[in-house]
Protein backbone atom coordinates (compact mmCIF):
# COMPACT_ATOMS: atom_id res chain seq x y z
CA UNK A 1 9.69 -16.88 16.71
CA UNK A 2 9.24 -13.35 17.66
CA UNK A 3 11.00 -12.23 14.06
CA UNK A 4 8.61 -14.45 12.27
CA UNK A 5 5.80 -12.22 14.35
CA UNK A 6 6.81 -9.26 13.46
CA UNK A 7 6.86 -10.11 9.72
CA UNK A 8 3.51 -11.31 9.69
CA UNK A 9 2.14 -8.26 11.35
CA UNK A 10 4.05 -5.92 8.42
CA UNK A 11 2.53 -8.07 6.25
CA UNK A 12 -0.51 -7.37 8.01
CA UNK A 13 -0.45 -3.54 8.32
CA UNK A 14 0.72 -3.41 4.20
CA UNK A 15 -2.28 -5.54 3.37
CA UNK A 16 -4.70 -3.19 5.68
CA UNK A 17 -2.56 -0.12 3.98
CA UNK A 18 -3.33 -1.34 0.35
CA UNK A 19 -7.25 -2.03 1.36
CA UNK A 20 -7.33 1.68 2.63
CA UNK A 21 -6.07 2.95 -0.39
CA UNK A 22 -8.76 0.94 -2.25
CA UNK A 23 -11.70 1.64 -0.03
CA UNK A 24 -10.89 5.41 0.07
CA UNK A 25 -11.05 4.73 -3.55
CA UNK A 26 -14.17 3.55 -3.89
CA UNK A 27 -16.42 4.92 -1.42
CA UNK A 28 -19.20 7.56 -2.12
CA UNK A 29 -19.26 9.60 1.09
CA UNK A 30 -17.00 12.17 1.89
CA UNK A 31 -17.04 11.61 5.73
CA UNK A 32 -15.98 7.99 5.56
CA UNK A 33 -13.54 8.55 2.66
CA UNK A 34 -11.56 10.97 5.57
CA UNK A 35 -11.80 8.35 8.57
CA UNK A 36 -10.31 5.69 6.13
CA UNK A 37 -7.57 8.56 5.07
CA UNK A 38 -7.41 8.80 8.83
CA UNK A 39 -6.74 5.00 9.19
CA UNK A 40 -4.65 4.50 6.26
CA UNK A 41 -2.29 7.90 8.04
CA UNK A 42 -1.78 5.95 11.03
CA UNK A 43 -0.82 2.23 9.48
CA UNK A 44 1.71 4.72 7.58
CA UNK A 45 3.34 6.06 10.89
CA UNK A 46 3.03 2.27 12.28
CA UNK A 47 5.28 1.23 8.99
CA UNK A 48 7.20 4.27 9.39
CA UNK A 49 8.05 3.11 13.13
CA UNK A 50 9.16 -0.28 12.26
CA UNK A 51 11.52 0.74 9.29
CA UNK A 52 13.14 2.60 12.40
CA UNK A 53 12.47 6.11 11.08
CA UNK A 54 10.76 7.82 13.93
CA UNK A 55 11.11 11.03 12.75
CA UNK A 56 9.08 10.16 9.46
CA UNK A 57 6.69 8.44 11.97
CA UNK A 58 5.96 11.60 13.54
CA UNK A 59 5.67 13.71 10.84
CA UNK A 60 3.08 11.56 9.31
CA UNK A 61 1.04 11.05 12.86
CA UNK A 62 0.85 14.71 13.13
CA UNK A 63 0.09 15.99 9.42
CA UNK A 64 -1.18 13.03 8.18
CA UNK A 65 -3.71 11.64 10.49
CA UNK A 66 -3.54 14.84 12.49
CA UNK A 67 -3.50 17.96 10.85
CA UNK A 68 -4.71 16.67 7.34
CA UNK A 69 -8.06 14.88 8.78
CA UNK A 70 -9.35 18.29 11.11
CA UNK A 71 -8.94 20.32 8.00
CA UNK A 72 -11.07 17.78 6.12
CA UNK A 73 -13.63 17.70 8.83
CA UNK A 74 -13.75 21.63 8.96
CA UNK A 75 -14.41 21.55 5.12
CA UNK A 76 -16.60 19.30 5.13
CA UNK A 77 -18.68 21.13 7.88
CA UNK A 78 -18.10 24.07 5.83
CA UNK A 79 -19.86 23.23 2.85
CA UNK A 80 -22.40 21.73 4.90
CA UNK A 81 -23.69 24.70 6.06
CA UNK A 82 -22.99 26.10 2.64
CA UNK A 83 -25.47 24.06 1.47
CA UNK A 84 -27.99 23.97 4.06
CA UNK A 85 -28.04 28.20 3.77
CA UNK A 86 -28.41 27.75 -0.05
CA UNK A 87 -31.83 25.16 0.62
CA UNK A 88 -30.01 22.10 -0.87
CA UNK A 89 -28.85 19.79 2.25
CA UNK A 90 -30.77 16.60 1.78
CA UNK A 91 -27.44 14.29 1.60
C-alpha cells in the first residue's frame, strides 16, 4: 500500500513538473514566469530526493530555486527602475 503511494505521488510531482514547464512557457509576465521556475526548481529537488540522490537534491534546492530565482528577482527590479528613470514604466 504505501509503495503504491509513493508511485502515485511521483506521478504526481512529474505531472505538476511537466505543467511548470508549460506554464513558464506560456505566460506573459516576467514575475510569474520566475515563481513558476521557482516551483518547477523545487518539484526537481523533490524528484531528485526520491531517486535517492541527495546530493543532486541539494544542488538543485540551492541554485535552482535558490540562487537562480534572487538573481531573477534582482534583474527584474533592475530594469524596473531602468525603465521607470527612462519615463516608460506603465507595465
Amino acid at each position: 500500500m504505501i509503495l503504491f503511494d509513493l508511485i502515485i505521488f511521483e506521478y504526481m510531482l512529474l505531472i505538476f513538473l511537466v505543467g511548470c514547464a508549460l506554464a513558464v512557457s506560456f505566460t506573459r509576465k516576467v514575475l510569474s514566469a520566475v515563481i513558476i521556475f521557482m516551483s518547477y526548481s523545487i518539484v526537481m529537488s523533490i524528484i531528485w530526493l526520491l531517486l535517492e540522490a541527495p546530493d543532486l537534491a541539494l544542488t538543485e534546492a540551492a541554485i535552482g530555486a535558490g540562487i537562480t530565482s534572487i538573481l531573477f528577482f534582482l534583474a527584474i527590479k533592475r530594469i524596473n527602475t531602468m525603465e521607470r528613470k527612462r519615463g516608460g514604466g506603465d507595465r
